[in-house]
N, C-alpha and C. Protein backbone atom coordinates (compact mmCIF):
# COMPACT_ATOMS: atom_id res chain seq x y z
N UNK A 1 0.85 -1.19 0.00
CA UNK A 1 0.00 0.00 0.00
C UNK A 1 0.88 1.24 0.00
N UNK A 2 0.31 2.23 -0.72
CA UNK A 2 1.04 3.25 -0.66
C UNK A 2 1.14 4.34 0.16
N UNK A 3 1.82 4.76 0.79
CA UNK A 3 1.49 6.09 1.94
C UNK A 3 1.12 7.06 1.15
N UNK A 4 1.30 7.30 0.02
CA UNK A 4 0.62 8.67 -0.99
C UNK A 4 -1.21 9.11 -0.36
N UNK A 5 -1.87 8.15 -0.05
CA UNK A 5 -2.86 8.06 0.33
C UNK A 5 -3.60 8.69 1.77
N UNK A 6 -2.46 8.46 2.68
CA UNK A 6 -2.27 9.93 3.70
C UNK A 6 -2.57 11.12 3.24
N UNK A 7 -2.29 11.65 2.23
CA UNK A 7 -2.26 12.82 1.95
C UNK A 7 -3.29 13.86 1.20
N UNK A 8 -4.21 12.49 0.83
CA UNK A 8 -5.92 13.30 0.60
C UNK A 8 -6.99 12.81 1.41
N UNK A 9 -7.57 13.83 1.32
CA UNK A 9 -8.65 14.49 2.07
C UNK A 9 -10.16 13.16 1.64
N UNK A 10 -10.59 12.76 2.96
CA UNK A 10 -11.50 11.86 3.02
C UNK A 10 -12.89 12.38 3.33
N UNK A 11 -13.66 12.13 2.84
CA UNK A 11 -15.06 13.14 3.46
C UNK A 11 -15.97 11.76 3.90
N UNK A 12 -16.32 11.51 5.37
CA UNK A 12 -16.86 10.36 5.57
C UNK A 12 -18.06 10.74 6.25
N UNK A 13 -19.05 10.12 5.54
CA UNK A 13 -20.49 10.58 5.66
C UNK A 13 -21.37 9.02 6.25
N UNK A 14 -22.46 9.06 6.81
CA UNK A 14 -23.18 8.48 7.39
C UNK A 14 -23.93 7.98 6.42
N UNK A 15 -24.60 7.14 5.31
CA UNK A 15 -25.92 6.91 4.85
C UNK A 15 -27.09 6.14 6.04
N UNK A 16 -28.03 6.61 5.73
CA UNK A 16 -29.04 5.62 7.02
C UNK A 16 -29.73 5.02 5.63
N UNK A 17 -29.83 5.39 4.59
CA UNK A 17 -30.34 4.67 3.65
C UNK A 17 -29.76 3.59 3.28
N UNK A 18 -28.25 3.90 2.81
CA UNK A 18 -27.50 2.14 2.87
C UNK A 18 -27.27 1.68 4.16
N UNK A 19 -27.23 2.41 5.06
CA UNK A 19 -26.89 1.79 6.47
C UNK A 19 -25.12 1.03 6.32
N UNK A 20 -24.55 2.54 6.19
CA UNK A 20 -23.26 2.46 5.44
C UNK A 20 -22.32 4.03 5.78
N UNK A 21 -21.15 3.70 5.85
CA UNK A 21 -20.42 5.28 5.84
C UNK A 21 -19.61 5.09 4.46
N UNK A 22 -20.28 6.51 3.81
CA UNK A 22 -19.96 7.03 2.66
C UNK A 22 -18.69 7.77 2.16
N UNK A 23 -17.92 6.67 1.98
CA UNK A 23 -16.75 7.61 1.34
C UNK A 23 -16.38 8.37 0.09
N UNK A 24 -16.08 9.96 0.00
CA UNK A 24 -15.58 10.43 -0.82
C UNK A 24 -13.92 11.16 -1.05
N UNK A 25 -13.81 11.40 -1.88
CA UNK A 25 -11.94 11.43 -1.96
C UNK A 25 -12.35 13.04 -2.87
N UNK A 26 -12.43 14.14 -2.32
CA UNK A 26 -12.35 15.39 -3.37
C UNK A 26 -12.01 15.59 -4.25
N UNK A 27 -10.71 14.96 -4.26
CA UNK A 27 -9.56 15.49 -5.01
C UNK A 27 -9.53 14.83 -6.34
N UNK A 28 -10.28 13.27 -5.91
CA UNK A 28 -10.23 12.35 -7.11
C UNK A 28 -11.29 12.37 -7.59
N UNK A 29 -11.36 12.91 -8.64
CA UNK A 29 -12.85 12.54 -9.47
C UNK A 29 -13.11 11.10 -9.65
N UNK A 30 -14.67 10.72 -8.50
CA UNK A 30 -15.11 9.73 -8.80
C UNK A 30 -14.75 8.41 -7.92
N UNK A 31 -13.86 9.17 -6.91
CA UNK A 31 -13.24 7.94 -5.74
C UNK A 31 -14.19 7.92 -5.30
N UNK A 32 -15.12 6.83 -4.54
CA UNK A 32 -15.69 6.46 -3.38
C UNK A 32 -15.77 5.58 -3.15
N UNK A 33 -15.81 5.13 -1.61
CA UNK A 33 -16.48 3.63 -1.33
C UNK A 33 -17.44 3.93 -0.25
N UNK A 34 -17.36 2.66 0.40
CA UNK A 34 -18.21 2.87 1.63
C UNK A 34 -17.76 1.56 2.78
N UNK A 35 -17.80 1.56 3.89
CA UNK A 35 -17.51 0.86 4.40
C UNK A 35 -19.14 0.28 6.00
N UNK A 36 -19.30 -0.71 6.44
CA UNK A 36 -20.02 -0.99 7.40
C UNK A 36 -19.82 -0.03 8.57
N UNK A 37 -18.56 0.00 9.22
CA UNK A 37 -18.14 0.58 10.22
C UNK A 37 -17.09 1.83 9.38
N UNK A 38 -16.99 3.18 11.07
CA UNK A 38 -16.09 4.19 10.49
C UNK A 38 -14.47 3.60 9.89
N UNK A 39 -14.16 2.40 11.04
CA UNK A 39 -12.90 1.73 10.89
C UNK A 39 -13.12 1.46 9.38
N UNK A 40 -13.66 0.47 8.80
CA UNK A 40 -13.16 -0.02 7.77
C UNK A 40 -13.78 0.91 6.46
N UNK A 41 -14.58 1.85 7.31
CA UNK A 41 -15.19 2.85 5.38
C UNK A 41 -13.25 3.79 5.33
N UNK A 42 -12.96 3.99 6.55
CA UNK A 42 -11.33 4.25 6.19
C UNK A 42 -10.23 3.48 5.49
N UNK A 43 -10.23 2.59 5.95
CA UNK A 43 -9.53 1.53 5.11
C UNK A 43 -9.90 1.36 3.52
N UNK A 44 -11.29 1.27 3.26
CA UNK A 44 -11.44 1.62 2.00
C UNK A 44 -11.00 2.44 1.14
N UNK A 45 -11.55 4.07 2.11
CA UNK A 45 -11.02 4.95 1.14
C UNK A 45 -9.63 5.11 1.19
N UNK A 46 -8.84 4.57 1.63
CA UNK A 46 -7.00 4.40 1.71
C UNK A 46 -6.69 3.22 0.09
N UNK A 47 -7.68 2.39 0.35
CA UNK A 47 -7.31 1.53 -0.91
C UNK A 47 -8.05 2.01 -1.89
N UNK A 48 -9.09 2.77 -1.81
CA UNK A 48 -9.66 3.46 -2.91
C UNK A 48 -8.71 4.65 -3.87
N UNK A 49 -8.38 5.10 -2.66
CA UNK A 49 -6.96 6.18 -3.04
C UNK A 49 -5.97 5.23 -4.04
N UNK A 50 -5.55 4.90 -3.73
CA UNK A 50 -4.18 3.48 -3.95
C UNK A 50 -4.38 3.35 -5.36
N UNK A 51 -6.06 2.84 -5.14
CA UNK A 51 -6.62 2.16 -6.70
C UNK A 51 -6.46 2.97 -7.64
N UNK A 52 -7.48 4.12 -7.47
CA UNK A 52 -7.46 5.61 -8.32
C UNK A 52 -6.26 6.22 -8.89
N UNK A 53 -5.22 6.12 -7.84
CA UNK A 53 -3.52 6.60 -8.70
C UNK A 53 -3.04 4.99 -9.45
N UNK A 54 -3.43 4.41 -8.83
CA UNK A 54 -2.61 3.74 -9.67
C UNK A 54 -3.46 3.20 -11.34
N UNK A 55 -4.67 3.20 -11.45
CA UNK A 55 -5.57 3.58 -12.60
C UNK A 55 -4.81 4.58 -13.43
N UNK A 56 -4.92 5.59 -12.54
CA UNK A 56 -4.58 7.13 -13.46
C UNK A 56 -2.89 6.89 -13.83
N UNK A 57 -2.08 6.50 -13.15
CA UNK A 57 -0.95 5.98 -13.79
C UNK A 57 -0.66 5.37 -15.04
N UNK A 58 -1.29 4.11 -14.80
CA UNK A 58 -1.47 3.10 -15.57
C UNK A 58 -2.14 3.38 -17.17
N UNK A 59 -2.96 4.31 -16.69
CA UNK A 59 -3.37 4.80 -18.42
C UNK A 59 -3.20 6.30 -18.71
N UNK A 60 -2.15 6.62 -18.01
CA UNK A 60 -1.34 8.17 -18.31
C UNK A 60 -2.06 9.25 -17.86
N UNK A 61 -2.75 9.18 -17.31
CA UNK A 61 -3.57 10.27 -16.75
C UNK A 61 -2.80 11.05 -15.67
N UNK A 62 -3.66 12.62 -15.06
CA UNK A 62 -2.48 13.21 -14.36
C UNK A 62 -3.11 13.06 -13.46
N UNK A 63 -2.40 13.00 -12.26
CA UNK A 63 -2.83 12.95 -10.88
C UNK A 63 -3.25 14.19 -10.12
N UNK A 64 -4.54 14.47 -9.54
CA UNK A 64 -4.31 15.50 -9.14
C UNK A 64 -3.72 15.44 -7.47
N UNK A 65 -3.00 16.71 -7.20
CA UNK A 65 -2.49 17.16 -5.81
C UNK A 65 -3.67 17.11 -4.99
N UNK A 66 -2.82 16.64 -3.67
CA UNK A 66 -3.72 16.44 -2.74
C UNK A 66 -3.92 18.36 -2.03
N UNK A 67 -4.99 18.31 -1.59
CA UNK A 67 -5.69 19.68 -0.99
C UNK A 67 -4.03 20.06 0.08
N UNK A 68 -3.59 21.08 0.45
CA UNK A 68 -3.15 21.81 1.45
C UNK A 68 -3.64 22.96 2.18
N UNK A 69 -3.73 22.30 3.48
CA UNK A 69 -4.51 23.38 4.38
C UNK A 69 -3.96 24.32 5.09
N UNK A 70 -4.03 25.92 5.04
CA UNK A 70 -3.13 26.30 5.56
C UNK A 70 -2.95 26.16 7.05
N UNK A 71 -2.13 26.53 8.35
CA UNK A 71 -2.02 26.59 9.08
C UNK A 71 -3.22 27.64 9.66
N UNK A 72 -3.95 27.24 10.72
CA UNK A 72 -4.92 28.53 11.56
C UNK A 72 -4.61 28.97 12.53
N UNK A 73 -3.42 28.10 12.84
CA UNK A 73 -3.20 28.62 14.73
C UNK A 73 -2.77 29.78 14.69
């Protein structure tokens, strides 16, 4: 697995309709999964990440940069 995947932004949402937490990846057009529990909808979107670059690799596509937040303190 790649640590590249640390480095974007996860948006993890609740469905009560799937009875599921909804993962989205911003940055990647079109990443999501979902997982039963918060634990493993994370794990997903870590291998969802993984998947998505290495897709976009694989058929030359550009990767986009992960979000940087500035400092608030």
């Amino acid at each position: 697995m790649s640590e590249q995947h640390l480095h974007y932004s996860m948006v993890i949402e609740w469905s009560e309709e799937d009875q599921a937490y909804i993962v989205t990846v911003p940055e990647l057009p079109g990443c999501r999964t979902h997982g039963t529990t918060y634990e493993e909808a994370v794990r997903r979107g870590q291998e969802a990440i993984d998947g998505w670059i290495e897709a976009a690799r694989a058929d030359g596509e550009p990767i986009p940069p992960p979000k940087v937040f500035a400092d608030r303190t």
